[in-house]
Structures are given as C-alpha cells and as structure tokens.
N, C-alpha and C. Protein backbone atom coordinates (compact mmCIF):
# COMPACT_ATOMS: atom_id res chain seq x y z
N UNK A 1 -5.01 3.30 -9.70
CA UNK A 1 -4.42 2.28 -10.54
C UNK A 1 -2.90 2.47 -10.53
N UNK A 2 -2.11 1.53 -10.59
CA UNK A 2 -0.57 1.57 -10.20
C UNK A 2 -0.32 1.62 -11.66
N UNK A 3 0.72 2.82 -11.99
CA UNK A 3 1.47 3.07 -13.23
C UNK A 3 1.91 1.72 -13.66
N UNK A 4 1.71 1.55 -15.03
CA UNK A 4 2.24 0.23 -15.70
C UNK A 4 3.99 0.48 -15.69
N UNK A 5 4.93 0.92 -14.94
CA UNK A 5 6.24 0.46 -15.09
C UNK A 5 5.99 -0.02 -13.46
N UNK A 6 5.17 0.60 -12.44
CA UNK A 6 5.30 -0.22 -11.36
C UNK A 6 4.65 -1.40 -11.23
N UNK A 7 3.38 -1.58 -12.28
CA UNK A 7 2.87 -3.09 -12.24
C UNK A 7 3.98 -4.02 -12.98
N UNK A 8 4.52 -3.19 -13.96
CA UNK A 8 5.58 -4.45 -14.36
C UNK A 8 6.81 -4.81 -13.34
N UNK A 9 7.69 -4.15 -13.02
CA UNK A 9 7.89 -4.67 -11.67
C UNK A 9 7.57 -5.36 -10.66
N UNK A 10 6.47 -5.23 -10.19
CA UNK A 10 5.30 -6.05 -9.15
C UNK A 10 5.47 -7.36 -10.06
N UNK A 11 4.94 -7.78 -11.19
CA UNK A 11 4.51 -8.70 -11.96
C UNK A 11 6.44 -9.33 -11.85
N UNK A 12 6.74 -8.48 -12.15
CA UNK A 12 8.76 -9.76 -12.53
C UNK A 12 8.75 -9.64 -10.70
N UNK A 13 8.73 -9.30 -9.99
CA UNK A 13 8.63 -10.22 -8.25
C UNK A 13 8.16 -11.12 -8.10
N UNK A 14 6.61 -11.12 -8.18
CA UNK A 14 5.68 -12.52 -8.49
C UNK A 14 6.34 -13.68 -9.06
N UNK A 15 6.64 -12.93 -10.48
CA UNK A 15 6.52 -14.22 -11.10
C UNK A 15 8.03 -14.69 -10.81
N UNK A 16 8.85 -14.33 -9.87
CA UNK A 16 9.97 -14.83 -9.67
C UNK A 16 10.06 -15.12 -7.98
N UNK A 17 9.21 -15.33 -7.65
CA UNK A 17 8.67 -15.27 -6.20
C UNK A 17 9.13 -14.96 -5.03
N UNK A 18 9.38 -13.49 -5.42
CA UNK A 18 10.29 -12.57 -4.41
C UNK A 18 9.01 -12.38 -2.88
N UNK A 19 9.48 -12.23 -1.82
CA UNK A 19 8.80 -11.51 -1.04
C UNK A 19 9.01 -10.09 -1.21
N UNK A 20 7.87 -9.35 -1.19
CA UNK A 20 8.49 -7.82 -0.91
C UNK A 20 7.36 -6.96 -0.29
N UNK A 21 7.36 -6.21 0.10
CA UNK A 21 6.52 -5.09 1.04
C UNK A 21 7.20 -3.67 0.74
N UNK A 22 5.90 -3.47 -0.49
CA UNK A 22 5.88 -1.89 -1.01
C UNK A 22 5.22 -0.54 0.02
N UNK A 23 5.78 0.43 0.06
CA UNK A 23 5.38 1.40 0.71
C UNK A 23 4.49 2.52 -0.53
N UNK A 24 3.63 3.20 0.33
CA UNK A 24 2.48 3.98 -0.71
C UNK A 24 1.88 4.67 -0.05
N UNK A 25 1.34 6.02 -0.23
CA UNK A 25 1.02 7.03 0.48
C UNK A 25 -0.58 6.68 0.27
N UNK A 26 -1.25 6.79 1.04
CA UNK A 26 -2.56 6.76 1.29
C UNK A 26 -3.51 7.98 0.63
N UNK A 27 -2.69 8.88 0.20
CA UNK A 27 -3.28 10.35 -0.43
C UNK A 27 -3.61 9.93 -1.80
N UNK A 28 -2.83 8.87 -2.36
CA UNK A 28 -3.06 8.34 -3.58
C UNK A 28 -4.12 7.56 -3.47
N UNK A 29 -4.47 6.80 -2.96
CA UNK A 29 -5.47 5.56 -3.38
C UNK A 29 -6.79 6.13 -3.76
N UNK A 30 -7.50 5.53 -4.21
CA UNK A 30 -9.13 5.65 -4.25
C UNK A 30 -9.83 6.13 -3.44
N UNK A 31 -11.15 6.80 -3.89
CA UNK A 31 -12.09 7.20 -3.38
C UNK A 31 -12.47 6.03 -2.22
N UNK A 32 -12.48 4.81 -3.00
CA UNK A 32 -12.73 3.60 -2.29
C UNK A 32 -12.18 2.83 -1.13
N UNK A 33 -10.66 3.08 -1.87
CA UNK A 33 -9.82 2.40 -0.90
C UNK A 33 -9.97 2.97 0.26
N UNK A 34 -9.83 4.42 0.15
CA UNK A 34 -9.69 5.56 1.42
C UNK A 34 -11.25 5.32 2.47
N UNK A 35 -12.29 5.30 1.64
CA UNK A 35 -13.57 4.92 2.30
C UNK A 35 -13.47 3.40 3.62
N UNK A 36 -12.74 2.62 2.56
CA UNK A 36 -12.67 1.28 3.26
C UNK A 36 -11.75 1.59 4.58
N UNK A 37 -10.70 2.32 4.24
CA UNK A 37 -9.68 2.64 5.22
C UNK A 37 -9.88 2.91 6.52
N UNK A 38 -10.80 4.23 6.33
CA UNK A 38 -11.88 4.83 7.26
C UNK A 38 -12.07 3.78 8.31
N UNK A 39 -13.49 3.40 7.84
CA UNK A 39 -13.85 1.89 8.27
C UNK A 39 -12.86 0.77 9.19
N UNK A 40 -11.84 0.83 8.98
CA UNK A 40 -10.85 0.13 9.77
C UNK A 40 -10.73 0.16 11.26
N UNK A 41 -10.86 1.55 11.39
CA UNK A 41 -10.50 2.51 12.64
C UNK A 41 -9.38 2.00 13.62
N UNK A 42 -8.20 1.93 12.64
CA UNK A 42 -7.05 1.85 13.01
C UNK A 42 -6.45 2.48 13.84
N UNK A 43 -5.74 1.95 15.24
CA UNK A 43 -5.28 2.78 16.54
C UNK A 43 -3.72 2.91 16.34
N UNK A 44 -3.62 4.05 17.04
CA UNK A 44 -1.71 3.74 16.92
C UNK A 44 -1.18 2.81 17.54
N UNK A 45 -0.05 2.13 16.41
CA UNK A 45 1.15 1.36 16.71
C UNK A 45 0.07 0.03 16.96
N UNK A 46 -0.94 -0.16 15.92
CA UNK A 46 -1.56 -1.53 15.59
C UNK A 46 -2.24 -1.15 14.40
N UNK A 47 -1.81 -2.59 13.47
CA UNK A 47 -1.57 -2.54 11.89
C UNK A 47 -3.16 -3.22 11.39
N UNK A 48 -3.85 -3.29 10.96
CA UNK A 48 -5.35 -3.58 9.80
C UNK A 48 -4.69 -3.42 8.41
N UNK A 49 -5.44 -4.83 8.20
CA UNK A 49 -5.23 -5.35 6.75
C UNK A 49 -6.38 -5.12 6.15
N UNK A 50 -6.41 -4.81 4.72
CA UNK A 50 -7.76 -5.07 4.00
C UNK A 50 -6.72 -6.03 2.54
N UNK A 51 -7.37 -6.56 2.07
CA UNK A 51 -7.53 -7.94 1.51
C UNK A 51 -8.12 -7.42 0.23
N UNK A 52 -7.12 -7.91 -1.17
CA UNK A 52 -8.06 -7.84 -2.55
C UNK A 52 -8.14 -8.89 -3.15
N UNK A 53 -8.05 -9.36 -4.49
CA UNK A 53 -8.02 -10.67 -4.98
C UNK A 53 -6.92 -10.84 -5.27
N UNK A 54 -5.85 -9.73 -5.10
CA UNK A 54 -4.43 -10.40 -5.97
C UNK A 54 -3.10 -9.81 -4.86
N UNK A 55 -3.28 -8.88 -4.26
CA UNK A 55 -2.49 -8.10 -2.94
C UNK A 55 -3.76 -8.21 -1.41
N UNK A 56 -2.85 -7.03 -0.97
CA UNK A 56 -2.97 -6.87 0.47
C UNK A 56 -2.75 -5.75 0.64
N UNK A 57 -3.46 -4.64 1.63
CA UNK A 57 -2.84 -3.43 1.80
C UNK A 57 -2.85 -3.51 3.73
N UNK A 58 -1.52 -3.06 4.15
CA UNK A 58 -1.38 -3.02 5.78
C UNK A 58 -1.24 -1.79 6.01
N UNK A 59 -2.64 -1.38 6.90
CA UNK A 59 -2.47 0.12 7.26
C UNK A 59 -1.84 0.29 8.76
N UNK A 60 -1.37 1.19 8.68
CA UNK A 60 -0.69 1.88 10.12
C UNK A 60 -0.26 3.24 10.23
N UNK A 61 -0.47 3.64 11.44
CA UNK A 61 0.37 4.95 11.52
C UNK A 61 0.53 4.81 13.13
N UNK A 62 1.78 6.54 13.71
CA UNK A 62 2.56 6.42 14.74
C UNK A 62 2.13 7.58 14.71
C-alpha cells in the first residue's frame, strides 16, 4: 500500500492532469504483485505491463 503522503501527491497529479511515471523498487510490492510479476517472464531490454483499476505497473530490467 503506498504511504498516504505519496497517495496524496499521486491524487494532486491526477486531479490536475499531470503525466508522470513513478519509479519503485519491486522488493516493496506484494506478495501478489511480485507473484504476478513472476508470471510475466520478462526478457532483457523488453518492458510488460500489468494493469489495475486505477494505475499501471511497467516492468523491466537491463
């Protein structure tokens, strides 16, 4: 779950309809997220999306 001073941030972008592309370490996410991640089987230097109801997360690595 993203600390409520970074959801409020996120939320004043939105609602002011900034583009932006946050960076986030993958050591953090969920049991879940990380499961789904897996699943991707992401190759180097080509990016997989997984999709929620309100973001997007773009995985990659080099």
């Amino acid at each position: 779950m993203l600390r409520y001073c970074l959801k409020k941030n996120i939320d004043a972008l939105q609602e002011n309809r900034y583009e932006y592309i946050l960076g986030r370490r993958l050591k953090n996410e969920t049991k879940t997220v990380k499961a789904k991640i897996v699943t991707l089987r992401v190759e180097e230097g080509k990016a997989r999306e997984l999709k929620s109801k309100s973001d997007r997360l773009i995985v990659s690595y080099s």
